[in-house]
Protein backbone atom coordinates (compact mmCIF):
# COMPACT_ATOMS: atom_id res chain seq x y z
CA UNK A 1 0.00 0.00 0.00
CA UNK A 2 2.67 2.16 0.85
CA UNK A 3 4.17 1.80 -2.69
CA UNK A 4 0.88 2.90 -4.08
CA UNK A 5 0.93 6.09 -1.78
CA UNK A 6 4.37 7.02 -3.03
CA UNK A 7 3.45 6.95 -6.49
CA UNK A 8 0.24 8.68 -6.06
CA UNK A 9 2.66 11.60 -4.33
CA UNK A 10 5.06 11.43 -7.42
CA UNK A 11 1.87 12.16 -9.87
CA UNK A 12 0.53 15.09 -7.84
CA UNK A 13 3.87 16.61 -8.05
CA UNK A 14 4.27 16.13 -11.44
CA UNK A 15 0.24 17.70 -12.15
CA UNK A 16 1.68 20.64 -10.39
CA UNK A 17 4.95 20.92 -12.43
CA UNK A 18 3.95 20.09 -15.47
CA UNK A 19 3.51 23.06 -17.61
CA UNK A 20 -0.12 24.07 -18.73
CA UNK A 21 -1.21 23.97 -22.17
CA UNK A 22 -2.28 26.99 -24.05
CA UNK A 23 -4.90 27.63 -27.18
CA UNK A 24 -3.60 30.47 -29.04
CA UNK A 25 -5.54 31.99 -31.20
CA UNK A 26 -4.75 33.83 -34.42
CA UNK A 27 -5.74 36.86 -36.24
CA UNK A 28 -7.18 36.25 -39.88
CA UNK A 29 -8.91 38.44 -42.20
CA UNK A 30 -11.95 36.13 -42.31
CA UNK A 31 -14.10 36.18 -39.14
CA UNK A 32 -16.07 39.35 -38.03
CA UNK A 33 -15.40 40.61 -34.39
CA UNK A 34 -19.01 39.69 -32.95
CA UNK A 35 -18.38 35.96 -34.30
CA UNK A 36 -15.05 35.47 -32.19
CA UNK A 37 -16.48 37.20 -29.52
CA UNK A 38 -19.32 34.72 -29.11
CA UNK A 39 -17.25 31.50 -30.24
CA UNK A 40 -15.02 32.39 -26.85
CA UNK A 41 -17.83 33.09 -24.95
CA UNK A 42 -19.40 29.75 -26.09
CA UNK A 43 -16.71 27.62 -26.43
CA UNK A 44 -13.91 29.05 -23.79
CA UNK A 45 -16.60 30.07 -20.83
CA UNK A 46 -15.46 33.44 -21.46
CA UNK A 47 -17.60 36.39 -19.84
CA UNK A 48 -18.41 39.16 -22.44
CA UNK A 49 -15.18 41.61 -21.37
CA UNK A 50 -12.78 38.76 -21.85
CA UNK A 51 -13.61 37.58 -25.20
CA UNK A 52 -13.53 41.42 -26.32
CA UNK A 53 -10.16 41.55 -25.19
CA UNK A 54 -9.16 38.60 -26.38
CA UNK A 55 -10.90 39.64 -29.82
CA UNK A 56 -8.68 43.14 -29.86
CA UNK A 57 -5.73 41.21 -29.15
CA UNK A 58 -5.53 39.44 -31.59
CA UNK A 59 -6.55 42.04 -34.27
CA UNK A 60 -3.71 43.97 -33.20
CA UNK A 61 -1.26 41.84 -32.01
CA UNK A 62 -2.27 38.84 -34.35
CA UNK A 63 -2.18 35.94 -31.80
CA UNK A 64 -3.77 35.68 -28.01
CA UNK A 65 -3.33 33.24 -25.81
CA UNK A 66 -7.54 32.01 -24.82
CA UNK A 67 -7.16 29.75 -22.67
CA UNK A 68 -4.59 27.76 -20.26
CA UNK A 69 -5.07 24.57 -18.71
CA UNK A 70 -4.49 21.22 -19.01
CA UNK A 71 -4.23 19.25 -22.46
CA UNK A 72 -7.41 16.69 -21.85
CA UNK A 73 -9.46 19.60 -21.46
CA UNK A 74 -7.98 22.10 -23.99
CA UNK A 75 -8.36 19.50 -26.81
CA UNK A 76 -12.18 19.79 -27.53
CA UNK A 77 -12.28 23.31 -27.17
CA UNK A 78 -9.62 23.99 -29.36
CA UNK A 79 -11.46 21.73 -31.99
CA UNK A 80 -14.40 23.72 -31.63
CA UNK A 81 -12.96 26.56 -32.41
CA UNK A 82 -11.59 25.63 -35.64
CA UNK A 83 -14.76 24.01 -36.50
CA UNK A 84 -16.33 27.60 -35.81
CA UNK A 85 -14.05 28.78 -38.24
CA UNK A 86 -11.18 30.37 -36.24
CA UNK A 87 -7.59 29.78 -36.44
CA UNK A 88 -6.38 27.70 -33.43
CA UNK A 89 -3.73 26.05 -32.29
CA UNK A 90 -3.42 23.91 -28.82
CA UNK A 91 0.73 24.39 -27.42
């Protein structure tokens, strides 16, 4: 039993090293502001503030990070947002 507790300890550590995962999402000259804005909101639980920013960002700046976590989770969200149309990509 003892073996199992010390392994159990080993994976929590490594959950809180291991670096999060990150959907970054890119500028294009396709999607309309309102239609990010309510794919975030939708998709990334985003309040209405945050997926404006995140919309501005990356019209000026051409990338934004959306959304940090871990990879299990990140995965069908950044799916959904390229199936909405908008360019993704999970790091």
């Amino acid at each position: 039993m003892a073996t199992i507790e010390k392994i159990q300890e080993k994976l929590d550590v490594l959950e809180l090293v291991a670096p999060n995962h990150e959907i970054i999402l890119y500028n294009d000259d396709v999607n309309t502001f309102d239609h990010v804005i309510e794919t975030l909101i939708r998709v990334c639980d985003h309040d209405d503030l945050q997926a404006e920013q995140c919309a501005i960002l990356v019209h000026y700046a051409g990338k934004c990070t959306v959304k940090t976590g871990a990879l299990d989770e990140l995965k069908p969200q950044c799916t959904a947002l390229l199936e909405a149309g908008l360019s993704a990509e999970l790091i």
